[in-house]
C-alpha atoms as a PDB file:
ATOM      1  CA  UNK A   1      -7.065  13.966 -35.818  1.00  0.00           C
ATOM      2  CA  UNK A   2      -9.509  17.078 -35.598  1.00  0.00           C
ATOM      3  CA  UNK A   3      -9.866  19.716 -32.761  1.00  0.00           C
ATOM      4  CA  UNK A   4     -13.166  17.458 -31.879  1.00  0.00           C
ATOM      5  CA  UNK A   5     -11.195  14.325 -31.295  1.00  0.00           C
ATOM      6  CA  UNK A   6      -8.431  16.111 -29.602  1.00  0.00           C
ATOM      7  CA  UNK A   7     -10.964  17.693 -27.099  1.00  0.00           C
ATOM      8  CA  UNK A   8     -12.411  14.331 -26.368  1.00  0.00           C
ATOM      9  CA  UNK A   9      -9.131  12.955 -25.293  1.00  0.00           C
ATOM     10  CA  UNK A  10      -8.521  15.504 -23.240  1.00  0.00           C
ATOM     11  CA  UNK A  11      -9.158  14.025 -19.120  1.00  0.00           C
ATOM     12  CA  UNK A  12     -11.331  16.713 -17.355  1.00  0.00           C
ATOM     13  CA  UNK A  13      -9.624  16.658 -13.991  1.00  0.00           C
ATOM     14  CA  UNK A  14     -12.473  15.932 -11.151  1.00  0.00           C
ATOM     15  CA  UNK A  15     -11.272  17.860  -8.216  1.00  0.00           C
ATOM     16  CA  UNK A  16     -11.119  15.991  -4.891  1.00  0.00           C
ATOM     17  CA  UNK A  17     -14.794  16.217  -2.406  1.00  0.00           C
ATOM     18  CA  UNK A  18     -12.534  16.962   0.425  1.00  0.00           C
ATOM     19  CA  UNK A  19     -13.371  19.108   3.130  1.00  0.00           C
ATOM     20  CA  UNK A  20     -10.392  18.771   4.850  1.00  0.00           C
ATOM     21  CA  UNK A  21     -13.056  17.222   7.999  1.00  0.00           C
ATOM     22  CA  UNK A  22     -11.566  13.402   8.152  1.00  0.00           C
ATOM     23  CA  UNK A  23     -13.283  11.389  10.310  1.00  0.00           C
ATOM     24  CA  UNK A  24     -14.702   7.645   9.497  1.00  0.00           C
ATOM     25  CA  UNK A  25     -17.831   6.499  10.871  1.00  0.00           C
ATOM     26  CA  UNK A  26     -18.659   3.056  11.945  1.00  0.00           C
ATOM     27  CA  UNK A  27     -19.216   1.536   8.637  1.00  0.00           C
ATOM     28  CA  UNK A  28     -16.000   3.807   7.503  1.00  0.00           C
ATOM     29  CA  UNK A  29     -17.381   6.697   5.669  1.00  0.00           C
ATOM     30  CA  UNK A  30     -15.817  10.051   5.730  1.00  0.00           C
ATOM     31  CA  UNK A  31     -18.520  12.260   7.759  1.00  0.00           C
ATOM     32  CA  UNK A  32     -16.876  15.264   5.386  1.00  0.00           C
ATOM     33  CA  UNK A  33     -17.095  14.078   2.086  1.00  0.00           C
ATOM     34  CA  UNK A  34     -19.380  11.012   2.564  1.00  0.00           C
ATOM     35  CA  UNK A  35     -16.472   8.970   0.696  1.00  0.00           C
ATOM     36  CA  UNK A  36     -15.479   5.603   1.757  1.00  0.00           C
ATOM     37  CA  UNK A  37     -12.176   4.847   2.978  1.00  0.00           C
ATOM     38  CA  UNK A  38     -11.729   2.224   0.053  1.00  0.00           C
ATOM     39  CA  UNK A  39     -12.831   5.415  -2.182  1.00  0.00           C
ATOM     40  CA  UNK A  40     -10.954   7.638  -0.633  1.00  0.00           C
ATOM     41  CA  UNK A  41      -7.801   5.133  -0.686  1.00  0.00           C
ATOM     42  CA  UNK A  42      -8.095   4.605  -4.973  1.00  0.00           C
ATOM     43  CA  UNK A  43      -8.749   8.524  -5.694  1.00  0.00           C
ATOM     44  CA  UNK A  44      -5.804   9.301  -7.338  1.00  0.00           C
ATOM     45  CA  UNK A  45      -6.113   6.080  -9.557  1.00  0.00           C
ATOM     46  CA  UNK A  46      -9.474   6.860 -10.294  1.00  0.00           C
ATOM     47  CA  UNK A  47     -10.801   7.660 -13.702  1.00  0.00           C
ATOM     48  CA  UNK A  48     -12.546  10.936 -14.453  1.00  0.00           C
ATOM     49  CA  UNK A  49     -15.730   9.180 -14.966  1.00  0.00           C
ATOM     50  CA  UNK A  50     -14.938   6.685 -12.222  1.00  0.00           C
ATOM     51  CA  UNK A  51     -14.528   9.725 -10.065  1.00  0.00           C
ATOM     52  CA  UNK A  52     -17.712  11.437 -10.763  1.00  0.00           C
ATOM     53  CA  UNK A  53     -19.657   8.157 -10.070  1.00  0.00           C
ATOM     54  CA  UNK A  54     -17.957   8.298  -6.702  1.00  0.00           C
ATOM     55  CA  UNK A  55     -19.014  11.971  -6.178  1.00  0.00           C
ATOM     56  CA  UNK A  56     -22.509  11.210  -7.309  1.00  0.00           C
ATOM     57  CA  UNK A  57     -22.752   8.041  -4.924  1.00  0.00           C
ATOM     58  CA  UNK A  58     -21.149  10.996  -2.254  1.00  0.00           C
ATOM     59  CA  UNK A  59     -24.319  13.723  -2.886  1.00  0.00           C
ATOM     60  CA  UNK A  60     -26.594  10.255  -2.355  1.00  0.00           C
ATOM     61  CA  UNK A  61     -25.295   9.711   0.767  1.00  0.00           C
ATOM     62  CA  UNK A  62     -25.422  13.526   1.906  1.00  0.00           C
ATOM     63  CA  UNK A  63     -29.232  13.188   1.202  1.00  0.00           C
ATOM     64  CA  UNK A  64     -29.713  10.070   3.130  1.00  0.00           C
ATOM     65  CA  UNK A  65     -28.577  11.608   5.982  1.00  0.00           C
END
């Protein structure tokens, strides 16, 4: 294995959106992060690249408000 392939397998840790301001809305979103609950709830399982879908689907939300 080269230094290329061993730098691909590293996982690039995706740091929580947290704000540390919990609070669900009605359809349960987090009026912090803009996370779902069921998002919120499977973090830690979460893929790097599932996570960064999540925060993208997050900064989506922020602008729709």
């Amino acid at each position: 294995m080269n230094n290329i392939e061993q730098i691909n397998e590293v996982a690039i840790e995706v740091a929580s959106p947290c704000v540390r301001n919990c609070c669900l809305d009605k359809q349960d979103f987090c009026v912090g992060c803009n996370r779902h609950i069921d998002e919120i709830m499977a973090w830690r399982k979460l893929n790097s690249k599932a996570k960064q879908d999540v925060l993208m689907l997050c900064q989506q939300r922020q602008q729709q408000k």
